[in-house]
PDB file of N, CA and C in Angstrom:
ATOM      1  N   UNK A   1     108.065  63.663 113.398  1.00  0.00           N
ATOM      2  CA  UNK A   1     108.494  64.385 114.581  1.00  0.00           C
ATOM      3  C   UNK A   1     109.670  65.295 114.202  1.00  0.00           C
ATOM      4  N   UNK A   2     109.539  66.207 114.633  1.00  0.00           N
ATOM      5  CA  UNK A   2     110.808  67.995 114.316  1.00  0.00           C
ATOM      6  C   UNK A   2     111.712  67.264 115.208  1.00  0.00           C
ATOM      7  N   UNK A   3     113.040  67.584 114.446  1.00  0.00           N
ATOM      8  CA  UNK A   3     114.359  67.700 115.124  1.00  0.00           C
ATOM      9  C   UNK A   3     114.347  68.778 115.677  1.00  0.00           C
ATOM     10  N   UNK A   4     115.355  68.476 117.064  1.00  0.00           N
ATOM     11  CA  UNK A   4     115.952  69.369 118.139  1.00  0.00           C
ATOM     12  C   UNK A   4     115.515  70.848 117.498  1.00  0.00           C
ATOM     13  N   UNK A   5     116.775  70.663 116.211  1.00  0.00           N
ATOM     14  CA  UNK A   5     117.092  72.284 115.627  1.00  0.00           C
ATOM     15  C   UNK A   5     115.602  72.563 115.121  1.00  0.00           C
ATOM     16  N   UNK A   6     114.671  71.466 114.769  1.00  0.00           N
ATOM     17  CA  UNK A   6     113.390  71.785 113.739  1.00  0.00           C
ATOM     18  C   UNK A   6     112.761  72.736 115.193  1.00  0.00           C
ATOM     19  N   UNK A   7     112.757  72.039 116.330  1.00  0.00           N
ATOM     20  CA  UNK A   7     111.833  72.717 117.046  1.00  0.00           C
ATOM     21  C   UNK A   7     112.509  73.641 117.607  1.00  0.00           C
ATOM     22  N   UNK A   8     113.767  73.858 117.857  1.00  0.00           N
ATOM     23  CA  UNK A   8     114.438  75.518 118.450  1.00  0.00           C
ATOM     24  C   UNK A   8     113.337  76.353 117.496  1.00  0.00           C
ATOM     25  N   UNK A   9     113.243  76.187 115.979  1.00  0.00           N
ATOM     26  CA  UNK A   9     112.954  77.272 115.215  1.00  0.00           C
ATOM     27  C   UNK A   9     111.674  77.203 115.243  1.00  0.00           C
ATOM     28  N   UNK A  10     111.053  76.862 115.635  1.00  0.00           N
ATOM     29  CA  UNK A  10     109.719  76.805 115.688  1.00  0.00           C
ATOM     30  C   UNK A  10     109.935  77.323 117.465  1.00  0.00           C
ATOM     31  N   UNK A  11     110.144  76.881 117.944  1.00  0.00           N
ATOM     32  CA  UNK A  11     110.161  77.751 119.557  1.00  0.00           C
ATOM     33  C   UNK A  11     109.995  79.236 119.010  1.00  0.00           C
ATOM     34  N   UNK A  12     111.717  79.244 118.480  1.00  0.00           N
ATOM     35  CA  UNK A  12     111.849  80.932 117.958  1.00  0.00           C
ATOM     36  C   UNK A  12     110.671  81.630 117.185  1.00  0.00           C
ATOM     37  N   UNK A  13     110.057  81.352 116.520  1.00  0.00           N
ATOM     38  CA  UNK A  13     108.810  82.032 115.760  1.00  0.00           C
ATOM     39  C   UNK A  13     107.782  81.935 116.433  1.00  0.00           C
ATOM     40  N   UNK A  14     107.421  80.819 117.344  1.00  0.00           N
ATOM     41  CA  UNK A  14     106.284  81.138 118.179  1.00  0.00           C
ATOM     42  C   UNK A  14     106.278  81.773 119.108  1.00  0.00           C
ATOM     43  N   UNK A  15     107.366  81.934 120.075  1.00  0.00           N
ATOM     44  CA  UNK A  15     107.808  83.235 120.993  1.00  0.00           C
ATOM     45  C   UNK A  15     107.594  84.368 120.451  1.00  0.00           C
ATOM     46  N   UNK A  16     108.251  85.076 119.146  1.00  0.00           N
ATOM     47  CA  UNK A  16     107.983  86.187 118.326  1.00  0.00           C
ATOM     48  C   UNK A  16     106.585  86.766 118.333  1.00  0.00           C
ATOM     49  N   UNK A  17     105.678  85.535 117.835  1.00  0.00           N
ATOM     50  CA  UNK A  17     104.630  86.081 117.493  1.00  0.00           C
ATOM     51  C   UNK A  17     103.556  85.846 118.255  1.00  0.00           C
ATOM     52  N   UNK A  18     103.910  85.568 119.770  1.00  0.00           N
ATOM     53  CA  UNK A  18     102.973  85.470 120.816  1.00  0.00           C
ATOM     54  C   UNK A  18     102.867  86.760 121.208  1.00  0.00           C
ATOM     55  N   UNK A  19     104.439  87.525 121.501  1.00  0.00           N
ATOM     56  CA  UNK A  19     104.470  89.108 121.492  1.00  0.00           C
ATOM     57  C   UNK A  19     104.005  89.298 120.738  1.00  0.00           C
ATOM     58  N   UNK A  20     104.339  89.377 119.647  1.00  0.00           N
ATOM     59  CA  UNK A  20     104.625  90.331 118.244  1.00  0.00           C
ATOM     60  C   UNK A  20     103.039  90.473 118.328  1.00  0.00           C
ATOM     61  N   UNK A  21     101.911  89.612 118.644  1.00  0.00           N
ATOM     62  CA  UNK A  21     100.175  89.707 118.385  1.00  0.00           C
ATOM     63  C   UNK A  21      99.683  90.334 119.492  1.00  0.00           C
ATOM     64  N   UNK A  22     100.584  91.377 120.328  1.00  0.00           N
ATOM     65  CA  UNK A  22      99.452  91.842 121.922  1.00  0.00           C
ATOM     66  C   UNK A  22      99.155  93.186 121.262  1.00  0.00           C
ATOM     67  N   UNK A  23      99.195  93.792 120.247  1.00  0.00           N
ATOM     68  CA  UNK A  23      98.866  95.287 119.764  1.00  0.00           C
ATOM     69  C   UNK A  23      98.494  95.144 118.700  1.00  0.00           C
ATOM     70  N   UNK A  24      97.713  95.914 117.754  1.00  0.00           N
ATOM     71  CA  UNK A  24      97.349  96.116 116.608  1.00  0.00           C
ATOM     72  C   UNK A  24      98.255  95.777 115.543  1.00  0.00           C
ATOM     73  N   UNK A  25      99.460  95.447 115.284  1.00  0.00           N
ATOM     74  CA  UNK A  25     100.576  95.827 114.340  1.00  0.00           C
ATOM     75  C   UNK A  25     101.162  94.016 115.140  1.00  0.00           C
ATOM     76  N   UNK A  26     100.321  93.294 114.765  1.00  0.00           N
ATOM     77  CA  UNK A  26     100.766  92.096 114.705  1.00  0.00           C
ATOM     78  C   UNK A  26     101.963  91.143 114.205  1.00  0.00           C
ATOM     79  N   UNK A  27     102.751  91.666 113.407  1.00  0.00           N
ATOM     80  CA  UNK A  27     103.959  90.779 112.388  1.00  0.00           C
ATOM     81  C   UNK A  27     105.211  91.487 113.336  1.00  0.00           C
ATOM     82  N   UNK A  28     104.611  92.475 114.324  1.00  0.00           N
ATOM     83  CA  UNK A  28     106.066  93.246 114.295  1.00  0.00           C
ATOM     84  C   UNK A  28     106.160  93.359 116.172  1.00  0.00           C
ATOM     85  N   UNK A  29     107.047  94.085 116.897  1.00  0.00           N
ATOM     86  CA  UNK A  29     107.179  93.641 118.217  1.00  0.00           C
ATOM     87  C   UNK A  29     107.675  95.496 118.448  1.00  0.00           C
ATOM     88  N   UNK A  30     106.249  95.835 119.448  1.00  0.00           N
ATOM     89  CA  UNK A  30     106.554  97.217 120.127  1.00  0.00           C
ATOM     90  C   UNK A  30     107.649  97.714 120.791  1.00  0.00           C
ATOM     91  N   UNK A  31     108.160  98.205 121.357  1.00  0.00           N
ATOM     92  CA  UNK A  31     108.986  98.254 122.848  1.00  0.00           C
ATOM     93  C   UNK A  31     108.767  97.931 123.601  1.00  0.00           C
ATOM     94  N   UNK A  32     107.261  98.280 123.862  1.00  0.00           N
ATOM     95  CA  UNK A  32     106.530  97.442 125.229  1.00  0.00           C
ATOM     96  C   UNK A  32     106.703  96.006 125.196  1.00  0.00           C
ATOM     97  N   UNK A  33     106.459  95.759 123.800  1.00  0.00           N
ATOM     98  CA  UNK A  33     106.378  94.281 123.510  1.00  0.00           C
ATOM     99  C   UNK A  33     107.865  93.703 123.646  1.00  0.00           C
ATOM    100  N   UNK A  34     108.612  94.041 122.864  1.00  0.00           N
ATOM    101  CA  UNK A  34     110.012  93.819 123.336  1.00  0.00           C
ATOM    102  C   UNK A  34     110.427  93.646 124.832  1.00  0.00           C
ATOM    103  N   UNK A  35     109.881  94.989 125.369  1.00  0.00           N
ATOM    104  CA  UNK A  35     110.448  94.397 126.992  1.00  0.00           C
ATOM    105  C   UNK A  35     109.420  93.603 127.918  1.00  0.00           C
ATOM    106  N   UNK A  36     108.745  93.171 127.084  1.00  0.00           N
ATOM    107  CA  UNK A  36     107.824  92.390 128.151  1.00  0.00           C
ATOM    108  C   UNK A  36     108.347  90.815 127.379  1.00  0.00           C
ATOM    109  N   UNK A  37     108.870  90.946 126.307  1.00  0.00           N
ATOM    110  CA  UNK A  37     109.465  89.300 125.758  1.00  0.00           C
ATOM    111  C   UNK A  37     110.987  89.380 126.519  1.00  0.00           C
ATOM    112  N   UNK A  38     111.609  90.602 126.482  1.00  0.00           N
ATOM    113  CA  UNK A  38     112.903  90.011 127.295  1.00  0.00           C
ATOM    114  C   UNK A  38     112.696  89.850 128.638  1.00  0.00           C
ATOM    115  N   UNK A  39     111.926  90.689 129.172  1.00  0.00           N
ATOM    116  CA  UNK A  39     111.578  89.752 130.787  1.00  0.00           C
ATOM    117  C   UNK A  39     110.999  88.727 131.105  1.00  0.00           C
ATOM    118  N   UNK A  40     110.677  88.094 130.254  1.00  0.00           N
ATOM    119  CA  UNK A  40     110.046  86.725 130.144  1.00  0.00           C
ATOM    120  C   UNK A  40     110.937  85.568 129.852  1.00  0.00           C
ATOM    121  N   UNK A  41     111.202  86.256 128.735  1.00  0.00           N
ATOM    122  CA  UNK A  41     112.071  85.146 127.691  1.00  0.00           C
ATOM    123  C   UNK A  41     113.682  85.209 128.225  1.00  0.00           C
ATOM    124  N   UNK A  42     114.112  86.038 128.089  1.00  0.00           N
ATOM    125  CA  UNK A  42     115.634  86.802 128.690  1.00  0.00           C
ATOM    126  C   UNK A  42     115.571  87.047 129.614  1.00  0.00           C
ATOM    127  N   UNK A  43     115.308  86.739 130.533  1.00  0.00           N
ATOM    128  CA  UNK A  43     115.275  87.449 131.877  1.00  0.00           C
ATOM    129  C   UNK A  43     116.521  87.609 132.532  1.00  0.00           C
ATOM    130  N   UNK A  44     117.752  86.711 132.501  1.00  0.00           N
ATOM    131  CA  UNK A  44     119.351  86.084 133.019  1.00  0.00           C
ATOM    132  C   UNK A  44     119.941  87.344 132.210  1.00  0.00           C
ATOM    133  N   UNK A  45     119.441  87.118 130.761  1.00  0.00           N
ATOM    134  CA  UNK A  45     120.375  88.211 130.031  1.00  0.00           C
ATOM    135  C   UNK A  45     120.073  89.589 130.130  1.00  0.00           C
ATOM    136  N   UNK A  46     118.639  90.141 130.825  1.00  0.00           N
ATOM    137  CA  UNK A  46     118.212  91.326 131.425  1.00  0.00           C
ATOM    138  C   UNK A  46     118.933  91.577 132.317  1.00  0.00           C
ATOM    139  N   UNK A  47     118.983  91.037 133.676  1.00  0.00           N
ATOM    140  CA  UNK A  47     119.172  90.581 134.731  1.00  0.00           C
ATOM    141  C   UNK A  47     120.806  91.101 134.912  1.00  0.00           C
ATOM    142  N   UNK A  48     121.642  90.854 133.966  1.00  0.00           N
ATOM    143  CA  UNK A  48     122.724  90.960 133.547  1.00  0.00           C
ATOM    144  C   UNK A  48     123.327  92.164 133.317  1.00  0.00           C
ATOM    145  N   UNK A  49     122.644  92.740 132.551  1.00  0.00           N
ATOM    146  CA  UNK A  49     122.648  93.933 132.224  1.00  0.00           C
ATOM    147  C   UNK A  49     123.055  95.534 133.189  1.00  0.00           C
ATOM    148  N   UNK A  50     123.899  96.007 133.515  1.00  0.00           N
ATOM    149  CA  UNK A  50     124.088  97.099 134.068  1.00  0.00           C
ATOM    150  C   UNK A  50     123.319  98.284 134.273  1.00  0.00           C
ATOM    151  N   UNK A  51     123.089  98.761 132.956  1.00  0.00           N
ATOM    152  CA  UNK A  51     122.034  99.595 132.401  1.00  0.00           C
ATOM    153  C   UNK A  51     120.821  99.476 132.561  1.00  0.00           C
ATOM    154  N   UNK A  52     119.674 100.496 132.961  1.00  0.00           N
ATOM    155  CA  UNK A  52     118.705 100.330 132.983  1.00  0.00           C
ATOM    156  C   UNK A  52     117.756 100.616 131.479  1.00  0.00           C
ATOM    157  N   UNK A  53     118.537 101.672 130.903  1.00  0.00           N
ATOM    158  CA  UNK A  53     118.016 101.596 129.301  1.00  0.00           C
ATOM    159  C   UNK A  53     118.353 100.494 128.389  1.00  0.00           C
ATOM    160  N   UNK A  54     118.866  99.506 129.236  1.00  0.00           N
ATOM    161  CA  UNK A  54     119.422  98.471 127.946  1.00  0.00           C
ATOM    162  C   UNK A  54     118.387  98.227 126.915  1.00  0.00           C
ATOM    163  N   UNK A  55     116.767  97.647 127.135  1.00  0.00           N
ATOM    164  CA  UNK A  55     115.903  97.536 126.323  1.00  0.00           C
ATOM    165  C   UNK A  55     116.072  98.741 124.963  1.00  0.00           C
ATOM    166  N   UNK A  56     115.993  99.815 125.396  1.00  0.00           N
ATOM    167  CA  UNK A  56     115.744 100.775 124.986  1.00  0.00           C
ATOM    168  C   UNK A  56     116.779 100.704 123.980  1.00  0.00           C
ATOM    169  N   UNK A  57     118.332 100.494 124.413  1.00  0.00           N
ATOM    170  CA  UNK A  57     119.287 100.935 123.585  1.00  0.00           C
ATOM    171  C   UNK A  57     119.176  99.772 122.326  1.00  0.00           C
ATOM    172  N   UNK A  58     118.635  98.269 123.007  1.00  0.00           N
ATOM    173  CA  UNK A  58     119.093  97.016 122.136  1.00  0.00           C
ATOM    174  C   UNK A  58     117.509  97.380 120.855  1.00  0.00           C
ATOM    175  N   UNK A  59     116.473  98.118 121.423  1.00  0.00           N
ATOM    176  CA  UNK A  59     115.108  98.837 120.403  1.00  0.00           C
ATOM    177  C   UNK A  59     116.056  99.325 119.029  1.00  0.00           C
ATOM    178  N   UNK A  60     116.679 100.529 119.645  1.00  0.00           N
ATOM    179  CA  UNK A  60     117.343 101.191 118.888  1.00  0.00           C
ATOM    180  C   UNK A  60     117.770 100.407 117.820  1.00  0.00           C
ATOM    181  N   UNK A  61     119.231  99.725 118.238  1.00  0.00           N
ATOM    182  CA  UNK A  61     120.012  98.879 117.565  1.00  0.00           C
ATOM    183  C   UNK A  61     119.510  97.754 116.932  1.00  0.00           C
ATOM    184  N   UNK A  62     118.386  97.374 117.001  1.00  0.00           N
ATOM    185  CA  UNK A  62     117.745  95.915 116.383  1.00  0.00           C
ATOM    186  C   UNK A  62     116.848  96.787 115.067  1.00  0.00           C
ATOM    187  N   UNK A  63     116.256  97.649 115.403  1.00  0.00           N
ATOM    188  CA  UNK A  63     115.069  98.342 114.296  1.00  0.00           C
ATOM    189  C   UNK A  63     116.217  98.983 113.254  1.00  0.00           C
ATOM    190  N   UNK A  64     116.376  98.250 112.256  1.00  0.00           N
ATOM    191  CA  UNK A  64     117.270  98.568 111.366  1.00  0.00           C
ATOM    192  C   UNK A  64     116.703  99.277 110.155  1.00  0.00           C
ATOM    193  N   UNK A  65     115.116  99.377 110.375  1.00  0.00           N
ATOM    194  CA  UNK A  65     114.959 100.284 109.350  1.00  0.00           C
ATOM    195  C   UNK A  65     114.290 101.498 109.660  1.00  0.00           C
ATOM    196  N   UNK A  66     114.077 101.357 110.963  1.00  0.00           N
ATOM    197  CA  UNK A  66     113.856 102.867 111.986  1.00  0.00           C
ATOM    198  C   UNK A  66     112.179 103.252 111.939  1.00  0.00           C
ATOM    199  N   UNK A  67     111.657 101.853 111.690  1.00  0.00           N
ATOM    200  CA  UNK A  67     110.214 102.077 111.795  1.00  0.00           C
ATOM    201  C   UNK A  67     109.236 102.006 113.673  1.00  0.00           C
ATOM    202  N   UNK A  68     110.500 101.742 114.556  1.00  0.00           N
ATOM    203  CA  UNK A  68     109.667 101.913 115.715  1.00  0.00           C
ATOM    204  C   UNK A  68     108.966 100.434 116.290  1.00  0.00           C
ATOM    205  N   UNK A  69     109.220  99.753 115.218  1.00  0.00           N
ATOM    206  CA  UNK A  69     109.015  98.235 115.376  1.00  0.00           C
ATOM    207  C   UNK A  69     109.974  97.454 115.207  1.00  0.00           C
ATOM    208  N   UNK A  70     110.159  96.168 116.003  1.00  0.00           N
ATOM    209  CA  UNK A  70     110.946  95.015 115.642  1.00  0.00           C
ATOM    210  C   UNK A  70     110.793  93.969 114.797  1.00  0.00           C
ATOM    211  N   UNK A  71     110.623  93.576 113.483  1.00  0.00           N
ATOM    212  CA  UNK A  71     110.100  92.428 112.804  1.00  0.00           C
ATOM    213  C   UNK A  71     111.043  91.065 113.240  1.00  0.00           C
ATOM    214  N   UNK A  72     110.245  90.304 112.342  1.00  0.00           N
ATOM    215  CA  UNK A  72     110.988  89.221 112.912  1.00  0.00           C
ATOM    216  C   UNK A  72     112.609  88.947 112.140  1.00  0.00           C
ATOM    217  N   UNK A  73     112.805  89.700 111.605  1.00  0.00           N
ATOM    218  CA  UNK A  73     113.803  89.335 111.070  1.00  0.00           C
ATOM    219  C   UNK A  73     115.502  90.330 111.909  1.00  0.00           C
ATOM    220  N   UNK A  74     114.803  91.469 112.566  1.00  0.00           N
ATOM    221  CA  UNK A  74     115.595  92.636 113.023  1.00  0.00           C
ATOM    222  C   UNK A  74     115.385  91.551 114.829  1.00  0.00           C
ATOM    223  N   UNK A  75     114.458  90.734 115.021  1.00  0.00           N
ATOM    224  CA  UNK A  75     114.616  90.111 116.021  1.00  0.00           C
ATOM    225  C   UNK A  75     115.547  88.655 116.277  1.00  0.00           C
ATOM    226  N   UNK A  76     115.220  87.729 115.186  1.00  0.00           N
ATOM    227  CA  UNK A  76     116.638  86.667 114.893  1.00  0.00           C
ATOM    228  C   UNK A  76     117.888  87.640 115.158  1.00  0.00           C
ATOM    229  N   UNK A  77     118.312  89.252 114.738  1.00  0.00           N
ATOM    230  CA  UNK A  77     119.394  89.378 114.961  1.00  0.00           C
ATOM    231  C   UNK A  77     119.430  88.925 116.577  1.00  0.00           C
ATOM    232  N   UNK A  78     119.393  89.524 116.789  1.00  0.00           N
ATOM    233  CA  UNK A  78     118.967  89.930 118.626  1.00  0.00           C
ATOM    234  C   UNK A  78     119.281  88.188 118.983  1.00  0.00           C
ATOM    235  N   UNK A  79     118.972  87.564 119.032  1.00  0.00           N
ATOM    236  CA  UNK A  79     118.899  85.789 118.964  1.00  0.00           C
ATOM    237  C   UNK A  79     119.993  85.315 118.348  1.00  0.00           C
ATOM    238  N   UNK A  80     120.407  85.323 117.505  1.00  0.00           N
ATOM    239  CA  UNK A  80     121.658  85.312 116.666  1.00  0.00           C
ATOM    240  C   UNK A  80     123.028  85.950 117.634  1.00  0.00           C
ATOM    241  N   UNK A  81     122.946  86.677 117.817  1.00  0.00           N
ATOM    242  CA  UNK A  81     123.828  87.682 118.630  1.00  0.00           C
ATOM    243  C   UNK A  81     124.289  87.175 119.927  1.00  0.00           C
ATOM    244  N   UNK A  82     122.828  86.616 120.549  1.00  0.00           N
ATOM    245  CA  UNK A  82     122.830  86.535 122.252  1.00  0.00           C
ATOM    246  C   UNK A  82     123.211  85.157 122.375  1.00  0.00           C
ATOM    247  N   UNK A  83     123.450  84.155 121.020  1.00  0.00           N
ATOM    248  CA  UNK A  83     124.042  82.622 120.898  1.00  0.00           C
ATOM    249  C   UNK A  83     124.976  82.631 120.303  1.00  0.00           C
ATOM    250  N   UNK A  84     125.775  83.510 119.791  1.00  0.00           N
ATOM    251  CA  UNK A  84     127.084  83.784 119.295  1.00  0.00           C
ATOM    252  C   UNK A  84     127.791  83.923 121.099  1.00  0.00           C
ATOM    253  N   UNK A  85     127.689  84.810 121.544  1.00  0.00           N
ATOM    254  CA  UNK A  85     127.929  85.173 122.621  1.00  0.00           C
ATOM    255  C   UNK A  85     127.729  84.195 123.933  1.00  0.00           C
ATOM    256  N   UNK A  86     126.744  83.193 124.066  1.00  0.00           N
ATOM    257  CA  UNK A  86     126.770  81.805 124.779  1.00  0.00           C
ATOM    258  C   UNK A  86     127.468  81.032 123.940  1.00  0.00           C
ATOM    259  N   UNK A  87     127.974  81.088 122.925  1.00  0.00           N
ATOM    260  CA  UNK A  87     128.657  79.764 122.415  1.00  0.00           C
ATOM    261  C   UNK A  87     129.796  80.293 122.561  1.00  0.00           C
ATOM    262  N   UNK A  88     130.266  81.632 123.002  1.00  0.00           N
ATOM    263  CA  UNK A  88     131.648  81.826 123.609  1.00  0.00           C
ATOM    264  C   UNK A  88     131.836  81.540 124.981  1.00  0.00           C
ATOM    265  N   UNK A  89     131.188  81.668 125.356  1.00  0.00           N
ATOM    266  CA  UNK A  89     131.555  81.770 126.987  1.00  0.00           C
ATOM    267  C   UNK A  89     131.202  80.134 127.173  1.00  0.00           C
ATOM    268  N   UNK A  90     130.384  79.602 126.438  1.00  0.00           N
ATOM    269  CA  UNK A  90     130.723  77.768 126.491  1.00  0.00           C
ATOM    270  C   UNK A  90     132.173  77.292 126.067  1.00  0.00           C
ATOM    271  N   UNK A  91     132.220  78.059 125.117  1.00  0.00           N
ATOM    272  CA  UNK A  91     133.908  77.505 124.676  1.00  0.00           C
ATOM    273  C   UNK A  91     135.144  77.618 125.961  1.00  0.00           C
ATOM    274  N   UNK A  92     134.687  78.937 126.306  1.00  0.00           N
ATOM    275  CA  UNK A  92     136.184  79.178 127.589  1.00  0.00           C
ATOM    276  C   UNK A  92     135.238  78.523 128.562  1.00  0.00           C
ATOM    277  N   UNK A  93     134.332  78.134 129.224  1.00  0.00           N
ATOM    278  CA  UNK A  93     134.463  76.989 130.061  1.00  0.00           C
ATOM    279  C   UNK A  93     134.745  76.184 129.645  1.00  0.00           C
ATOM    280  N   UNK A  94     133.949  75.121 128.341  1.00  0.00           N
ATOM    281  CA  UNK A  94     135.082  73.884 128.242  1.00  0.00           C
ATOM    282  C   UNK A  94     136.440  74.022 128.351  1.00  0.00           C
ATOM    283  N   UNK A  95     137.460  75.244 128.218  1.00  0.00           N
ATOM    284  CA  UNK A  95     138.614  74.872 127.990  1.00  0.00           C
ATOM    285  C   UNK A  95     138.801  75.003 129.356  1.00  0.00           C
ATOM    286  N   UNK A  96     138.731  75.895 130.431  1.00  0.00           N
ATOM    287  CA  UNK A  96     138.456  75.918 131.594  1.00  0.00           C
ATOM    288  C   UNK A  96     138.415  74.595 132.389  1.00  0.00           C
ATOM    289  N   UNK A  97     137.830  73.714 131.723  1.00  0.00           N
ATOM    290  CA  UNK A  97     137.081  72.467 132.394  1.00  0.00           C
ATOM    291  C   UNK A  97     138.150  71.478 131.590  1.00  0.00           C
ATOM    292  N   UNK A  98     138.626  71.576 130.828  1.00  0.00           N
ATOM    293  CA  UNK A  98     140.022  70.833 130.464  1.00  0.00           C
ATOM    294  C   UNK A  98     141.088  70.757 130.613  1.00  0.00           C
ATOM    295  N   UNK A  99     140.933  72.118 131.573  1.00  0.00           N
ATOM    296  CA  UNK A  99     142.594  72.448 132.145  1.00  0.00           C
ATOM    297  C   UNK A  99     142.569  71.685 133.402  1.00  0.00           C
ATOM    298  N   UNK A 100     141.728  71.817 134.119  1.00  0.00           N
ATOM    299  CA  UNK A 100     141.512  71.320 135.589  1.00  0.00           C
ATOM    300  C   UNK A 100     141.732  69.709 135.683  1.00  0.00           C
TER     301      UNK A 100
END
């Protein structure tokens, strides 16, 4: 049986490539595909968002080699990033929740 962390990462790659397989260009994740995994998957952290190009801008910024696709590796950033960023805002509530 997979540990916790065994199955986060296995979550993470099977999410990827449930998108990543709705178009011809299977290993990799469209825009379309992208914003149809963050409204699914992200939806709080969409939701969040001010901007209505956010998809668009986070396309930009994730395709690091400017092929128009997201692989899975330009997508862990994206994941990487968005749990750096919950493991802050967990930290100032616990301390939050220790002051009280």
């Amino acid at each position: 049986m997979p540990s916790e962390l065994e199955g986060a990462m296995e979550t993470l790659i099977t999410v990827f490539h449930r998108y990543a397989s709705k178009d011809s260009q299977s290993g990799t994740l469209s825009r379309r595909e992208l914003r149809e995994l963050m409204e699914n998957e992200l939806s709080g952290f969409l939701k969040s968002q001010k901007d209505p190009a956010a998809v668009d801008k986070i396309m930009k910024n994730l395709d690091a080699n400017g092929d128009g696709q997201v692989d899975f590796e330009e997508f862990v950033s994206l994941v990487v990033g968005l749990s750096i960023a919950c493991e802050q805002c967990y930290q100032m509530h616990m301390k939050k929740m220790g002051k009280k």
